[in-house]
Protein backbone atom coordinates (compact mmCIF):
# COMPACT_ATOMS: atom_id res chain seq x y z
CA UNK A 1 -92.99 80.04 -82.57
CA UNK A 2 -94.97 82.95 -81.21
CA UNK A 3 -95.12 83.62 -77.35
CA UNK A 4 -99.39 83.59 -78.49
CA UNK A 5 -98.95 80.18 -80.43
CA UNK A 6 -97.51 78.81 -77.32
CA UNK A 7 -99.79 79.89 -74.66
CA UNK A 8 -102.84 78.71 -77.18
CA UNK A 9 -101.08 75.70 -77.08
CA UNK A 10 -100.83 75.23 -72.95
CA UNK A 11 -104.21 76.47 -73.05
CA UNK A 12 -105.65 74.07 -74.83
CA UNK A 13 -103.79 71.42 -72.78
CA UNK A 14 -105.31 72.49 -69.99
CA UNK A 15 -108.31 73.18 -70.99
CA UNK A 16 -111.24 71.05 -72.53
CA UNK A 17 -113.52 71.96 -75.26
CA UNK A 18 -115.88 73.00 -73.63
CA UNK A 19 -114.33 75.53 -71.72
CA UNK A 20 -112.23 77.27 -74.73
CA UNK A 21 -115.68 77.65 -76.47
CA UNK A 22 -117.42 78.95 -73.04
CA UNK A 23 -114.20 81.06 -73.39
CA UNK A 24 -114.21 81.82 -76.66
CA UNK A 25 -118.02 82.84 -76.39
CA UNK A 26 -117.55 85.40 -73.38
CA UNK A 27 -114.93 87.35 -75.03
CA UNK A 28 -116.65 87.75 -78.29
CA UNK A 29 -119.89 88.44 -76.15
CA UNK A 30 -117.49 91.31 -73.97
CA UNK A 31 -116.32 92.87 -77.34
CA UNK A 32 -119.62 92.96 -78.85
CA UNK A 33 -121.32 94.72 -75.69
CA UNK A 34 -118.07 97.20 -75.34
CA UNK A 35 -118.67 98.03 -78.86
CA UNK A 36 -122.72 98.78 -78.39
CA UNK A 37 -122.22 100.73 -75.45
CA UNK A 38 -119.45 102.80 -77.00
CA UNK A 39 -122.35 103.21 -79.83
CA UNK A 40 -125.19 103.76 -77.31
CA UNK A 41 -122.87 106.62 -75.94
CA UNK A 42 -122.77 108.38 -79.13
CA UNK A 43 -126.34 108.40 -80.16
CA UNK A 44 -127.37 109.87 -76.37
CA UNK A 45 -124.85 112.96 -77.16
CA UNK A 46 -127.40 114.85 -79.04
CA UNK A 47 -127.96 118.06 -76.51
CA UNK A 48 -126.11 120.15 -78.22
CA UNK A 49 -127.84 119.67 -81.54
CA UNK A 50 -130.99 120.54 -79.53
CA UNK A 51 -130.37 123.38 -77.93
CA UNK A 52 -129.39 124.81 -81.08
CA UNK A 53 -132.53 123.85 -82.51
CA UNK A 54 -134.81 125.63 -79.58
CA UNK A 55 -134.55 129.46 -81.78
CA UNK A 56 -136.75 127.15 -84.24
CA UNK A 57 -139.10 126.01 -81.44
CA UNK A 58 -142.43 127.01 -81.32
CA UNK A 59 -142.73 126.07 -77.43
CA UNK A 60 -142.97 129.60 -76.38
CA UNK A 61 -146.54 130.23 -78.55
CA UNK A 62 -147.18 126.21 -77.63
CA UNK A 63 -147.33 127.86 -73.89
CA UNK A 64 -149.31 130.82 -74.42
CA UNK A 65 -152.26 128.70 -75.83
CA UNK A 66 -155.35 128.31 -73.45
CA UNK A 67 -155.15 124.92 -72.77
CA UNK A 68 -158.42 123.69 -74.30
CA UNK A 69 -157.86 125.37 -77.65
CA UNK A 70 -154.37 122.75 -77.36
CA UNK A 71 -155.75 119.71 -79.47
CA UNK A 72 -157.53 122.02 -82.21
CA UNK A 73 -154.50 124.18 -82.91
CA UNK A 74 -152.23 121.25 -82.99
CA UNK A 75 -154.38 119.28 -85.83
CA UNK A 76 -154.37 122.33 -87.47
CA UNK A 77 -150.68 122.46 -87.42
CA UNK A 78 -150.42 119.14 -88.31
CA UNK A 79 -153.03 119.65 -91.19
CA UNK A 80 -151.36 122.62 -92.66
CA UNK A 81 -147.56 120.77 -92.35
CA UNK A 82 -149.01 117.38 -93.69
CA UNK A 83 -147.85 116.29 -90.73
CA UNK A 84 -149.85 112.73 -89.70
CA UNK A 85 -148.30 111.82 -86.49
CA UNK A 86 -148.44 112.88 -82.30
CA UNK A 87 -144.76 112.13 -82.07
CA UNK A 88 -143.57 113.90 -85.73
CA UNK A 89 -145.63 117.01 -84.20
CA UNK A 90 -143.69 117.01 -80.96
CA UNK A 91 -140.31 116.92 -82.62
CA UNK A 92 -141.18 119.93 -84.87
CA UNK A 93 -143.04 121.85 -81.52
CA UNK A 94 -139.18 121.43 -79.98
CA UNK A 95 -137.37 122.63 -83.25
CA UNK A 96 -136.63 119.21 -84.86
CA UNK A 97 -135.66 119.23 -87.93
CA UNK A 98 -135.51 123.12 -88.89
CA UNK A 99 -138.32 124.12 -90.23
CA UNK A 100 -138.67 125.74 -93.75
CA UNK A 101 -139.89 129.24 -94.86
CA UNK A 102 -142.94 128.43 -96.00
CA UNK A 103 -143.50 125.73 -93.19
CA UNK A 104 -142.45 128.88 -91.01
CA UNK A 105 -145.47 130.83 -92.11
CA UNK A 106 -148.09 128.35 -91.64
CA UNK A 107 -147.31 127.46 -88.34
CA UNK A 108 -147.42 131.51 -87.44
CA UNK A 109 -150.34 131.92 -89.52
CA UNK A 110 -152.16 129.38 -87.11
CA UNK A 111 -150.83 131.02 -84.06
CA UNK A 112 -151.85 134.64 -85.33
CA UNK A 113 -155.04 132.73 -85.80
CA UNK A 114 -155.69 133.03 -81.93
CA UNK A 115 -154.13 136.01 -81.51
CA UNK A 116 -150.46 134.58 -80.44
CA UNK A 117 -147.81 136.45 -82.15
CA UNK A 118 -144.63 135.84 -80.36
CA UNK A 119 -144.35 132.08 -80.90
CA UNK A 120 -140.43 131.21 -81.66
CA UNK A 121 -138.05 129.90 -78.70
CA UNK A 122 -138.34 127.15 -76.18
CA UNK A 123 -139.31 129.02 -73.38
C-alpha cells in the first residue's frame, strides 16, 4: 500500500463527508485560480509588442491636429480604413495591428489633407 493510500485512508477516518468535499472543493478551487492568474499574467505582458508597434503610430500627426478639427479627421480616417468603431480607431492611432501600404497612404493622405506631414511615431 502507498504512503498516499494510507493517509486517504486516516483521512477519511477522521474526517466526515462533508469536510473531504469542503476539502476537496478548496483545492480544486486553489488550482483553478493559480492557473488563471498564471494566465492573467501572460496576457498583461504585452509592452513589448507595443512599443514596437509605436514606429507605426500615427500619435505624433494625432497631436499636431487643432483640436476641433479632432472628430472630423478621425471619421475620415475611419471612413477611408472601413474602420466602424471608437475603440478599433484607437488601436490603429497607437500602431495596433501594423498597418498596410495602402492603409499607410490613406491615413497620410488625410493628414496632408490639413497640412500635417510628419505623422508616424508615438510622440
Amino acid at each position: 500500500m502507498r504512503l498516499f493510500d494510507i493517509k486517504s485512508q486516516i483521512m477519511t477516518f477522521f474526517m466526515s463527508k462533508y469536510e473531504i468535499l469542503l476539502l476537496l472543493s478548496w483545492r480544486e478551487s486553489f488550482v483553478a485560480t493559480n492557473v488563471i492568474q498564471r494566465d492573467r499574467s501572460q496576457i498583461g505582458n504585452n509592452h513589448q509588442k507595443f512599443r514596437n508597434m509605436s514606429k507605426f503610430a500615427f500619435v505624433r500627426g494625432w497631436g499636431k491636429l487643432p483640436k476641433g478639427l479632432a472628430p472630423q479627421v478621425k471619421e475620415e480616417i475611419k471612413d477611408s480604413l472601413g474602420i466602424k468603431s471608437d475603440p478599433t480607431f484607437y488601436r490603429r492611432l497607437k500602431g495596433s495591428p501594423e498597418p498596410t501600404v495602402s492603409e499607410a497612404e490613406k491615413i497620410a493622405a488625410v493628414f496632408n489633407k490639413y497640412g500635417i506631414i510628419d505623422i508616424w511615431g508615438d510622440e
